[in-house]
Protein backbone atom coordinates (compact mmCIF):
# COMPACT_ATOMS: atom_id res chain seq x y z
CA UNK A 1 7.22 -8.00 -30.63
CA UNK A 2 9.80 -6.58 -28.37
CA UNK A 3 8.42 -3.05 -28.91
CA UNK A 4 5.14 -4.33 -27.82
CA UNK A 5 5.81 -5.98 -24.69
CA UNK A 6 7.77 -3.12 -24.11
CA UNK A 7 4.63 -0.79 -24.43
CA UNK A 8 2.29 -3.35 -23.45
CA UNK A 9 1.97 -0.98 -19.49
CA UNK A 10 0.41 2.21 -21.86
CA UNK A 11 -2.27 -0.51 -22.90
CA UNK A 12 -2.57 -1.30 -19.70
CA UNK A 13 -3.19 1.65 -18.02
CA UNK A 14 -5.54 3.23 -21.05
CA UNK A 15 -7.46 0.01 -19.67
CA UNK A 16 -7.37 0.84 -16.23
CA UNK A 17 -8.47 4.64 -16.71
CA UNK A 18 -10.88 2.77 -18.93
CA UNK A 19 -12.68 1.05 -16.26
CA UNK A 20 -12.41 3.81 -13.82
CA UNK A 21 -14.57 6.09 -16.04
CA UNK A 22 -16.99 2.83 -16.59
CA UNK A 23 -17.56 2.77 -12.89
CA UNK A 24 -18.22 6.66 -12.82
CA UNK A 25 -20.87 8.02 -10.80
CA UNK A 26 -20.81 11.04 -13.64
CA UNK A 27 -18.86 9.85 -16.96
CA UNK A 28 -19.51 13.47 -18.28
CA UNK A 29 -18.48 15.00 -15.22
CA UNK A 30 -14.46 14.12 -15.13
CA UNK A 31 -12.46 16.64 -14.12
CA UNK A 32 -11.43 17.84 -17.62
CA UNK A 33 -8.94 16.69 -20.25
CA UNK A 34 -6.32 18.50 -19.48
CA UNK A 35 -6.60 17.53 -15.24
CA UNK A 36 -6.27 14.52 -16.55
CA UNK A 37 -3.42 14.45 -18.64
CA UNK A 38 -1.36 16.42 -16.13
CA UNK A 39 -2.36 13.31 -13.36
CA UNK A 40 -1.38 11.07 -15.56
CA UNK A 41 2.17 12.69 -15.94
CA UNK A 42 3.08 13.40 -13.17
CA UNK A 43 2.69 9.71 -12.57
CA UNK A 44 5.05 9.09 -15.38
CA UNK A 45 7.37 11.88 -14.02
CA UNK A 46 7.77 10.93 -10.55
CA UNK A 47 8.34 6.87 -11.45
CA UNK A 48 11.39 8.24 -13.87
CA UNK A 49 12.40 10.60 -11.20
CA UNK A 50 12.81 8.24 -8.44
CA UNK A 51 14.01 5.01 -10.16
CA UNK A 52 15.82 6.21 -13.32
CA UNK A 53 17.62 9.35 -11.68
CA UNK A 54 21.13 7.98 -9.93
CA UNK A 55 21.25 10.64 -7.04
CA UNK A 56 16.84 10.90 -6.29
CA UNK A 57 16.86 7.02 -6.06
CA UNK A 58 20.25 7.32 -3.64
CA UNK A 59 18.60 9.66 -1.37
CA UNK A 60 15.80 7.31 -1.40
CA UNK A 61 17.62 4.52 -0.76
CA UNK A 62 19.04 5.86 2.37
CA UNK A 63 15.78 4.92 4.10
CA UNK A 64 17.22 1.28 3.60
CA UNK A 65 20.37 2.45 6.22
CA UNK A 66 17.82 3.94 8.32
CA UNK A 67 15.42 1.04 8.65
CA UNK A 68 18.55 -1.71 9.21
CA UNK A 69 20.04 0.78 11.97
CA UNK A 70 16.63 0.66 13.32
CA UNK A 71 16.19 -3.15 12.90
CA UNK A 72 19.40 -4.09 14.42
CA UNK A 73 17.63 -2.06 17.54
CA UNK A 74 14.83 -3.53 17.40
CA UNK A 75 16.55 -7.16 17.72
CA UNK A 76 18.29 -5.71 21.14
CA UNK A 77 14.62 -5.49 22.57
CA UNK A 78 13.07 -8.85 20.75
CA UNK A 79 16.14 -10.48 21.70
CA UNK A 80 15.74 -9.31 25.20
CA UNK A 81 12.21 -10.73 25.32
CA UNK A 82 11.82 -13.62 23.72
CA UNK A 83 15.50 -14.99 23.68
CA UNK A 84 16.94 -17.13 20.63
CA UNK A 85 13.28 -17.12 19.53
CA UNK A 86 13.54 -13.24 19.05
CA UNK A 87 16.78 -13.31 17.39
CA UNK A 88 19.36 -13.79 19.86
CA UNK A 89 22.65 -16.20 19.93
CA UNK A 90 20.88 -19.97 19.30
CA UNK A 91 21.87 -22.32 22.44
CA UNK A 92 22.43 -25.19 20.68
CA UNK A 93 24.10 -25.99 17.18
CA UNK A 94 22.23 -26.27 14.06
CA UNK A 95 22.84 -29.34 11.67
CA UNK A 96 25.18 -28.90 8.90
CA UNK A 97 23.66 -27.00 6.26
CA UNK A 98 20.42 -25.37 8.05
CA UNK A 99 19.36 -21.80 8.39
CA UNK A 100 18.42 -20.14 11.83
CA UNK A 101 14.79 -20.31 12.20
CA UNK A 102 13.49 -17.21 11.41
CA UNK A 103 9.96 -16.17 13.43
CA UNK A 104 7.86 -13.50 12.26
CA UNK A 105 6.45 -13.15 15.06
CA UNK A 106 9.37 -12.35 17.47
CA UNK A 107 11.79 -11.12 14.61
CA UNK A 108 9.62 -9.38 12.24
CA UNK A 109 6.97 -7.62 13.54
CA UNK A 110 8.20 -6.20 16.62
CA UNK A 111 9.54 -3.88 14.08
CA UNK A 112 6.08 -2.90 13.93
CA UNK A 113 5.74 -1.66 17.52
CA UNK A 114 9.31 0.05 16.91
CA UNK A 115 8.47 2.45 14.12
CA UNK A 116 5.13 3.16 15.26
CA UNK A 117 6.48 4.52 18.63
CA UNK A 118 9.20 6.74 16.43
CA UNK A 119 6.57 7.69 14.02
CA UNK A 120 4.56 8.84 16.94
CA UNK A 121 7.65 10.92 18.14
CA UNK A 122 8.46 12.24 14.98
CA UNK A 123 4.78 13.68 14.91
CA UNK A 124 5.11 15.29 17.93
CA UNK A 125 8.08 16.69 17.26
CA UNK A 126 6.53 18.27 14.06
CA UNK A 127 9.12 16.07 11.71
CA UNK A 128 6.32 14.30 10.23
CA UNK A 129 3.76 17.17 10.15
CA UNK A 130 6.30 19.28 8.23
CA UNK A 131 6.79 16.31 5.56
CA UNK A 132 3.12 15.63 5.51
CA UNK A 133 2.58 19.68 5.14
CA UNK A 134 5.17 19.76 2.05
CA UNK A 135 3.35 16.64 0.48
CA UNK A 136 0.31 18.55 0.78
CA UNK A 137 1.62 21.88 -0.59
CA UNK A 138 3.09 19.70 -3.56
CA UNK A 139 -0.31 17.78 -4.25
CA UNK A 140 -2.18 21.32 -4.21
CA UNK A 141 0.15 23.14 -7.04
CA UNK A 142 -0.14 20.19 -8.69
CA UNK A 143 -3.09 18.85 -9.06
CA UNK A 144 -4.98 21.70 -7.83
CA UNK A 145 -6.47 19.90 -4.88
CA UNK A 146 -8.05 20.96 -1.70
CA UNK A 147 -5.82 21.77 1.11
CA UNK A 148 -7.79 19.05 3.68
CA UNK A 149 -7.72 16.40 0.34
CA UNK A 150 -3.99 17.64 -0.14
CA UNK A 151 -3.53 17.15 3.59
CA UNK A 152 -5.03 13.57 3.96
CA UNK A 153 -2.57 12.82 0.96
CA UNK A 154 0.58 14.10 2.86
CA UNK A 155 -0.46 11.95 5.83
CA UNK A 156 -1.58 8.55 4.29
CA UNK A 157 2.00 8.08 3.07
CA UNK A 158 2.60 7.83 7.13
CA UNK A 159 -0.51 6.73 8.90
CA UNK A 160 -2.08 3.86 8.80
CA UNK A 161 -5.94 3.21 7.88
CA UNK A 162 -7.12 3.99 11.41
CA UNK A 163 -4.44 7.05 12.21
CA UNK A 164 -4.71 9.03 8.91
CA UNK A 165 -8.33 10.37 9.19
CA UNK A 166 -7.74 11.77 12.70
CA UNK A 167 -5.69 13.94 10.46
CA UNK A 168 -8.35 15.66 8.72
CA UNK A 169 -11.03 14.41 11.51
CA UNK A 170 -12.40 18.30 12.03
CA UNK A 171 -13.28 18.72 8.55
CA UNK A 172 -15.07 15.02 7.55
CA UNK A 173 -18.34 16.69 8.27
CA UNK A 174 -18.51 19.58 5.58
CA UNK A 175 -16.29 18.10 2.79
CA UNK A 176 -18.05 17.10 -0.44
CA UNK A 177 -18.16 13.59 -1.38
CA UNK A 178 -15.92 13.72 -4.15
CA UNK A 179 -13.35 15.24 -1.54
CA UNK A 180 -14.48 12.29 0.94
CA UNK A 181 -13.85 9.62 -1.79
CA UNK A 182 -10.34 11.30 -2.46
CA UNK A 183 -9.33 10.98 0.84
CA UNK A 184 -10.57 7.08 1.23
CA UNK A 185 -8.84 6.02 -2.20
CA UNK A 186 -5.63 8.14 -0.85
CA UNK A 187 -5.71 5.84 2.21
CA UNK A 188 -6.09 2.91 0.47
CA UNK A 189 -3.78 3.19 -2.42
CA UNK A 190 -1.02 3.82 0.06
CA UNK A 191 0.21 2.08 3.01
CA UNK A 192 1.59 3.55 5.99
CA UNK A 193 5.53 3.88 7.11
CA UNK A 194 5.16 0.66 10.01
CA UNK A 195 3.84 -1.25 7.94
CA UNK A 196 5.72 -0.20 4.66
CA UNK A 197 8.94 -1.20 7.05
CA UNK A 198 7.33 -4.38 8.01
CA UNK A 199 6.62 -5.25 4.14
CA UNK A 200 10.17 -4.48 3.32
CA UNK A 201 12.01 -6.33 6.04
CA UNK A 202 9.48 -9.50 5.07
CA UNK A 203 11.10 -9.37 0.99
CA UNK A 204 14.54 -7.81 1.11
CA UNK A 205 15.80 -11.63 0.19
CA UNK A 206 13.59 -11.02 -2.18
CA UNK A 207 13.85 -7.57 -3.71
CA UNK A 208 16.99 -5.52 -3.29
CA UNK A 209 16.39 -1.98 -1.97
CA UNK A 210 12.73 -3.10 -0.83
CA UNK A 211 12.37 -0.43 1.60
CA UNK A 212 13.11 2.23 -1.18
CA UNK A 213 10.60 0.85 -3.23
CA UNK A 214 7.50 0.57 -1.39
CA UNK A 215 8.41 4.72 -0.65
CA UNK A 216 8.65 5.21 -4.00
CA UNK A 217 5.64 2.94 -4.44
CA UNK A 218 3.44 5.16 -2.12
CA UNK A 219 4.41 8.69 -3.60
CA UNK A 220 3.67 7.52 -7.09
CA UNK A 221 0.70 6.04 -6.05
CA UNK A 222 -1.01 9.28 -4.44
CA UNK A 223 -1.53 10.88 -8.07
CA UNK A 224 -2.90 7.51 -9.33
CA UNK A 225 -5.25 7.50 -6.34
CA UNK A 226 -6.58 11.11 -7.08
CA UNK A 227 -6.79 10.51 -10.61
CA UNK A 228 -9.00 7.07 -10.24
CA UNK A 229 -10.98 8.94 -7.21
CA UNK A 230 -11.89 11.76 -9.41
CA UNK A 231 -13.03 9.63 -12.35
CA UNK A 232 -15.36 7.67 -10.24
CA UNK A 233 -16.78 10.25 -7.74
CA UNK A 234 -15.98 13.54 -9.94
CA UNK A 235 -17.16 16.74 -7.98
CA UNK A 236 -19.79 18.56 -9.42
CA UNK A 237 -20.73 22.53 -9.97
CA UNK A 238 -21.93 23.04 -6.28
CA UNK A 239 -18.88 21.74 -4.56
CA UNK A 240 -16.41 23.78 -3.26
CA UNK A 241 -13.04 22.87 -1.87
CA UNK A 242 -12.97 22.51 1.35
CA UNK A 243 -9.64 24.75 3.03
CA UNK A 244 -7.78 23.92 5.95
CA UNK A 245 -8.34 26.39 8.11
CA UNK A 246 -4.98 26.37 10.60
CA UNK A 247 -2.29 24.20 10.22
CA UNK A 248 -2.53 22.09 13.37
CA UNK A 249 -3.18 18.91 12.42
CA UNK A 250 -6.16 16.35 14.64
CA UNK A 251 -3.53 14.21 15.52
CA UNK A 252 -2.46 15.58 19.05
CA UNK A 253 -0.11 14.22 22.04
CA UNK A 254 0.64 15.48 25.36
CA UNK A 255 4.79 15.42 25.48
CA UNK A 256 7.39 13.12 24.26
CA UNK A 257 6.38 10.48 27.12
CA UNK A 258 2.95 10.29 25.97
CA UNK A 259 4.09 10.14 22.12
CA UNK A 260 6.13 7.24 22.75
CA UNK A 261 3.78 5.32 25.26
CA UNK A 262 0.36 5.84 23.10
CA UNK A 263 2.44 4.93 19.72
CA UNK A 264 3.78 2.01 21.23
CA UNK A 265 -0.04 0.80 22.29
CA UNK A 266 -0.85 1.87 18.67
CA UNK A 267 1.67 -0.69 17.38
CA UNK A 268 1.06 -3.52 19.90
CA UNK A 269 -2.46 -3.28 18.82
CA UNK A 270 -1.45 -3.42 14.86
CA UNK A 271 1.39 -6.03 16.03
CA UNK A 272 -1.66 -8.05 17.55
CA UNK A 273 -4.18 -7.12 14.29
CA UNK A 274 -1.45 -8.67 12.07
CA UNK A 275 -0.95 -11.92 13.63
CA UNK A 276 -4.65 -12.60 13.90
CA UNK A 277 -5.48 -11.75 10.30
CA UNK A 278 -2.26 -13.86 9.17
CA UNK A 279 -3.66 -16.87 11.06
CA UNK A 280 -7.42 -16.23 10.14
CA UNK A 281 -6.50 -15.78 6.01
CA UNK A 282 -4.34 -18.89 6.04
CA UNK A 283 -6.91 -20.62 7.84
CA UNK A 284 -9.77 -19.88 5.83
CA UNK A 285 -7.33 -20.11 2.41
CA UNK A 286 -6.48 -23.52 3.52
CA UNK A 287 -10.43 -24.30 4.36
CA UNK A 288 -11.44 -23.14 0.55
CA UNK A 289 -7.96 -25.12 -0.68
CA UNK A 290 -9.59 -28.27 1.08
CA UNK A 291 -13.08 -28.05 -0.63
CA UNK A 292 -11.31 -27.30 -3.48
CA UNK A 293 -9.53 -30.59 -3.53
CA UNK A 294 -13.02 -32.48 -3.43
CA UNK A 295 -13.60 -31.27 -7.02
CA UNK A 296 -11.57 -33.22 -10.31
CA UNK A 297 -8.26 -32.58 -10.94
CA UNK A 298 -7.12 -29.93 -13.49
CA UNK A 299 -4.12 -30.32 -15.55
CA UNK A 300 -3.45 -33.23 -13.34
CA UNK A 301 -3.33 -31.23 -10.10
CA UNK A 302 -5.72 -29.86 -7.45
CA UNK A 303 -7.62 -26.59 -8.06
CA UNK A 304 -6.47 -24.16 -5.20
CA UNK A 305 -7.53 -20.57 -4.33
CA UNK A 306 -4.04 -18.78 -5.68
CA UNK A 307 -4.76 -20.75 -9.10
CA UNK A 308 -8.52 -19.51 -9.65
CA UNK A 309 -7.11 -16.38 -8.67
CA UNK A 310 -4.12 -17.07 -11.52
CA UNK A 311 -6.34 -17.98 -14.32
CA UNK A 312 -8.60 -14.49 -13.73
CA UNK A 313 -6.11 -12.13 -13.23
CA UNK A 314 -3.24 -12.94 -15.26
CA UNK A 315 -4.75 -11.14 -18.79
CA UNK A 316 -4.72 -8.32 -16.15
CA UNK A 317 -1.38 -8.64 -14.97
CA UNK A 318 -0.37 -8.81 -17.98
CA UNK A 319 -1.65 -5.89 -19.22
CA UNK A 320 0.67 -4.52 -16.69
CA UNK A 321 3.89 -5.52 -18.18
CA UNK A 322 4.32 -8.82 -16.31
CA UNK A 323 5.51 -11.70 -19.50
CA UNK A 324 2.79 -14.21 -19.71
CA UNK A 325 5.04 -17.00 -18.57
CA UNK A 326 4.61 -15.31 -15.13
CA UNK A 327 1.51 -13.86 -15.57
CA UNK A 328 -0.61 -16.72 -13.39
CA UNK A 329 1.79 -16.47 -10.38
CA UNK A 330 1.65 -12.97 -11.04
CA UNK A 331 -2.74 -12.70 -10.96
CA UNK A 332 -2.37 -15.37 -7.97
CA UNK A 333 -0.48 -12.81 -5.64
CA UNK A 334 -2.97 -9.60 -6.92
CA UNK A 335 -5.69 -11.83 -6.31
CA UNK A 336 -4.63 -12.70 -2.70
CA UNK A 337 -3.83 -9.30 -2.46
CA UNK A 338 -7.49 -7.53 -2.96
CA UNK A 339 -9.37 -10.15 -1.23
CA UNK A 340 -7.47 -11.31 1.94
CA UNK A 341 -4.45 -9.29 2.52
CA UNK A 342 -1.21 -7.62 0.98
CA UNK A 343 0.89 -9.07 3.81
CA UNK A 344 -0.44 -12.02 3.04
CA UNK A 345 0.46 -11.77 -0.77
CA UNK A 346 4.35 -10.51 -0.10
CA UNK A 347 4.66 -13.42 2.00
CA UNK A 348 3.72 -15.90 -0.84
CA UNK A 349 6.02 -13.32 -2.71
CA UNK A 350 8.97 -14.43 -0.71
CA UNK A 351 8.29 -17.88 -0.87
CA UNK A 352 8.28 -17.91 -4.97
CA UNK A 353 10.87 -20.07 -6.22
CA UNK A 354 13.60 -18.92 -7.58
CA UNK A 355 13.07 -17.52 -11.47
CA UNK A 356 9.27 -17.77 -11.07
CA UNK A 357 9.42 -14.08 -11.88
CA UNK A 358 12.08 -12.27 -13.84
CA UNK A 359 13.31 -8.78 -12.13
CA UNK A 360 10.96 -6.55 -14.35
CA UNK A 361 8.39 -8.71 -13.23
CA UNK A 362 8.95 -8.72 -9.63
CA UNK A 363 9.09 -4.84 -9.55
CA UNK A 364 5.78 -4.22 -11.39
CA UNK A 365 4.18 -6.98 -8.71
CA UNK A 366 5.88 -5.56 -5.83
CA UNK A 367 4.93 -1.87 -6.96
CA UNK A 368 1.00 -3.51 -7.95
CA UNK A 369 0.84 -5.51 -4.33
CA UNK A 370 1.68 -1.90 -2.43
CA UNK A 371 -1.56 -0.59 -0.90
CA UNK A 372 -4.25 -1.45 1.68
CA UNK A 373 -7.28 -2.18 -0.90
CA UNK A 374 -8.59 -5.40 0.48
CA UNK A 375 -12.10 -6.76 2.21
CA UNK A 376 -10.87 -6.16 5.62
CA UNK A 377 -9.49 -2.25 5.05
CA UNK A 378 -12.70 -1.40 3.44
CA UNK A 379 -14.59 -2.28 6.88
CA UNK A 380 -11.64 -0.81 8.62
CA UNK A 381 -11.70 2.42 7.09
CA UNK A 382 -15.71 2.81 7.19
CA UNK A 383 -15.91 1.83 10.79
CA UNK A 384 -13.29 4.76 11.46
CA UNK A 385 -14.76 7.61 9.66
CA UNK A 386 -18.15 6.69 10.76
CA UNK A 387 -16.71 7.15 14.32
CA UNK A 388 -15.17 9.86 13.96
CA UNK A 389 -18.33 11.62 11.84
CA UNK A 390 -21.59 9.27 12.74
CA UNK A 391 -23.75 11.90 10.06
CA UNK A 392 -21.23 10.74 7.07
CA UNK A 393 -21.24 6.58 8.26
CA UNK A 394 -23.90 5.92 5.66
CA UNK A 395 -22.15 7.46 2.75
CA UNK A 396 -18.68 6.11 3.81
CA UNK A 397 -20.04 2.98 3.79
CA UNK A 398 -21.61 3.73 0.32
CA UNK A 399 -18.29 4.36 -1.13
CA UNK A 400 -16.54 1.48 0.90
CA UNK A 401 -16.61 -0.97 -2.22
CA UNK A 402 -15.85 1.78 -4.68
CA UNK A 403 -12.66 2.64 -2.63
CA UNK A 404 -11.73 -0.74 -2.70
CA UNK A 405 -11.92 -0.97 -6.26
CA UNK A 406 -10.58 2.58 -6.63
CA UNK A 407 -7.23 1.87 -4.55
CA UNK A 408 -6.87 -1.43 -6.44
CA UNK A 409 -6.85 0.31 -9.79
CA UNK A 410 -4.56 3.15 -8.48
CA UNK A 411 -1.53 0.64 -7.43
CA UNK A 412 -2.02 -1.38 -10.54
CA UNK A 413 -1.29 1.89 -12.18
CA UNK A 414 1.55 2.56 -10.30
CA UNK A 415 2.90 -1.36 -11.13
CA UNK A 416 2.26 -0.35 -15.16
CA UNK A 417 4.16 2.29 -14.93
CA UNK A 418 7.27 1.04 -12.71
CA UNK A 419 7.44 -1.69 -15.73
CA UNK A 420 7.49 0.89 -18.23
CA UNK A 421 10.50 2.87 -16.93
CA UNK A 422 12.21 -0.05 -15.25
CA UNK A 423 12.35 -1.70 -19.13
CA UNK A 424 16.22 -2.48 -19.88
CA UNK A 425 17.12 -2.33 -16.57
């Protein structure tokens, strides 16, 4: 039985490949057997690489300095605005035994506004653009991708939903739509570096290292994504892969000044986005959790949203690797995941109890939970590649729903894996 549960993950993601070629626009046009195989390992590869190799996870985890240098900044400024609220010294004493209050809002996601404004440096500076080149170059050996799908990769590991198609805005109007699926399930199988900091920060009670995981989750995650992409929207004869034609990037800025000042708009505007959607999802969860309530008990106890979404997900979650015992919690926080909000889900992630999930557990959740695949992304992500190409809205928004599905299936992947090689440890 051991042996099982310990292989249970390769069951898992047979199924998930399974229902990625189900939902194929072409089931005998997949990209070949052997594509395939080599996708699939180098999933395998880079999830041994990064956790199970002592110095590649130590020169990941050196993000987790970074990011605490950067947060103890970010307090000086919070602090500055908002007072004890933000972080600083409290003016009165607390009662024996209680815990600063800690406000997301004024301690959490200013963090937000932070590392956008760097990120938006670093781009201008060409740090990013010559890490998002080298992620290309990588995907293209690879996998044998196009340079603007191997581009969009690179840059979705950084960018958020909105930024990462100004990327590879020049070329949305002549790729094919296989390439133009690619590059939606990229972006929404991955999630960029503000909010991958903001994720962390929110569950490093929770999940030791969290920053290096949700990097590792992304780069693990962009194979998955092109594997799931092309068995659902596999190219065909006629297409040809579209090239990059100069290495200069979409995303432009002026100077440094105008780096910093348009970043720092960019993350008051995601530092806004956040706190409305937070307040809007628990809202409306609590709205559905009262109607809910009208019905008959179950089991003796209310039905809720997170337990409809724990009775039909945990088979899948456990399919994963996650034990059955924590299985429903498990389905609960994928479910809130893919229909309101991953933020949304790590929150209710930090607010388990203790020993609701075991530590393999946790890590194929956390690694599952880390992508942008949910209702409001899908709209999101149309909206901004019909803007930026108004003769390609229609068919974005044809393969809105399949990218939703598509990035869902990609970080589940990702989660079945991370259980596999995490196993003993």
């Amino acid at each position: 039985m051991e042996l099982f549960d310990q292989l249970r993950g390769l069951i898992g993601l047979a199924a998930l490949l399974g229902i990625a070629w189900a939902l194929s626009e072409n089931r005998k046009g997949h990209p070949g057997w052997r594509w395939i195989a080599g996708a699939f390992a180098l999933q395998g590869l880079l999830a041994v690489l990064i956790v199970r190799v002592p110095a590649v996870w130590a020169a990941v985890g050196l993000a987790n300095d970074a990011v605490s240098a950067v947060e103890r900044a970010t307090i000086k400024g919070s602090s500055y605005m908002f007072g004890y609220l933000g972080g600083a010294e409290l003016p009165f004493a607390l009662k024996e035994g209680a815990q600063p209050p800690l406000i997301i809002a004024f301690q959490i996601l200013p963090l937000v506004i932070v590392f956008s404004a760097l990120a938006a440096l670093l781009w201008h500076w060409g740090v990013l653009r010559w890490i998002v080149n080298g992620l290309s170059f990588l995907l293209r050996r690879s996998l044998g991708v196009s340079g603007v799908v191997g581009l969009s990769g690179g840059a979705s590991i950084f960018l958020g939903v909105v930024e990462a198609p100004l990327v590879t805005r020049a070329y949305f109007a002549k790729v094919s739509r296989s390439e133009l699926f690619q590059i939606m399930v990229l972006t929404m199988a991955t999630i960029s570096g503000a909010i991958l900091i903001l994720y962390a920060t929110t569950l490093r009670q929770t999940v030791p290292d969290a920053v290096g995981h949700m990097i590792s989750a992304s780069l693990i995650s962009l194979p998955a994504a092109l594997l799931v992409a092309r068995l659902m929207v596999p190219g065909t004869d006629a297409d040809k892969a579209t090239a990059v034609e100069k290495d200069e990037p979409g995303l432009k800025y002026e100077g440094s000044i105008d780096a910093i000042v348009k970043g720092t708009m960019d993350g008051m505007q995601l530092f806004l986005a956040v706190i409305a959607v937070i307040i809007v999802v628990f809202a409306l969860v609590a709205m559905v959790d009262q109607a809910l309530a009208l019905l008959p008990l179950v089991e003796g106890d209310p039905l809720t949203l997170k337990r409809l979404f724990g009775w039909l997900l945990s088979p899948f979650m456990w399919l994963l690797g996650v034990p059955w015992a924590e299985a429903q919690a498990a389905g609960g926080l994928m479910g809130t995941k893919a229909v309101l909000n991953e933020y949304v889900a790590y929150l209710e992630l930090a607010a388990l109890p203790a020993g609701t999930l075991g530590p393999r557990g946790l890590l194929i959740v956390t690694y599952a939970l880390c992508g942008v695949a949910n209702l409001a992304s899908v709209g999101l992500l149309v909206s901004t590649i019909g803007t930026l190409c108004p003769e390609r809205r229609a068919e974005a928004a044809g393969l809105g729903m399949k990218s939703w599905i598509a990035g869902n299936l990609a970080s589940a992947m990702t989660g079945a894996w991370i259980g596999l090689v995490s196993w003993g440890g």
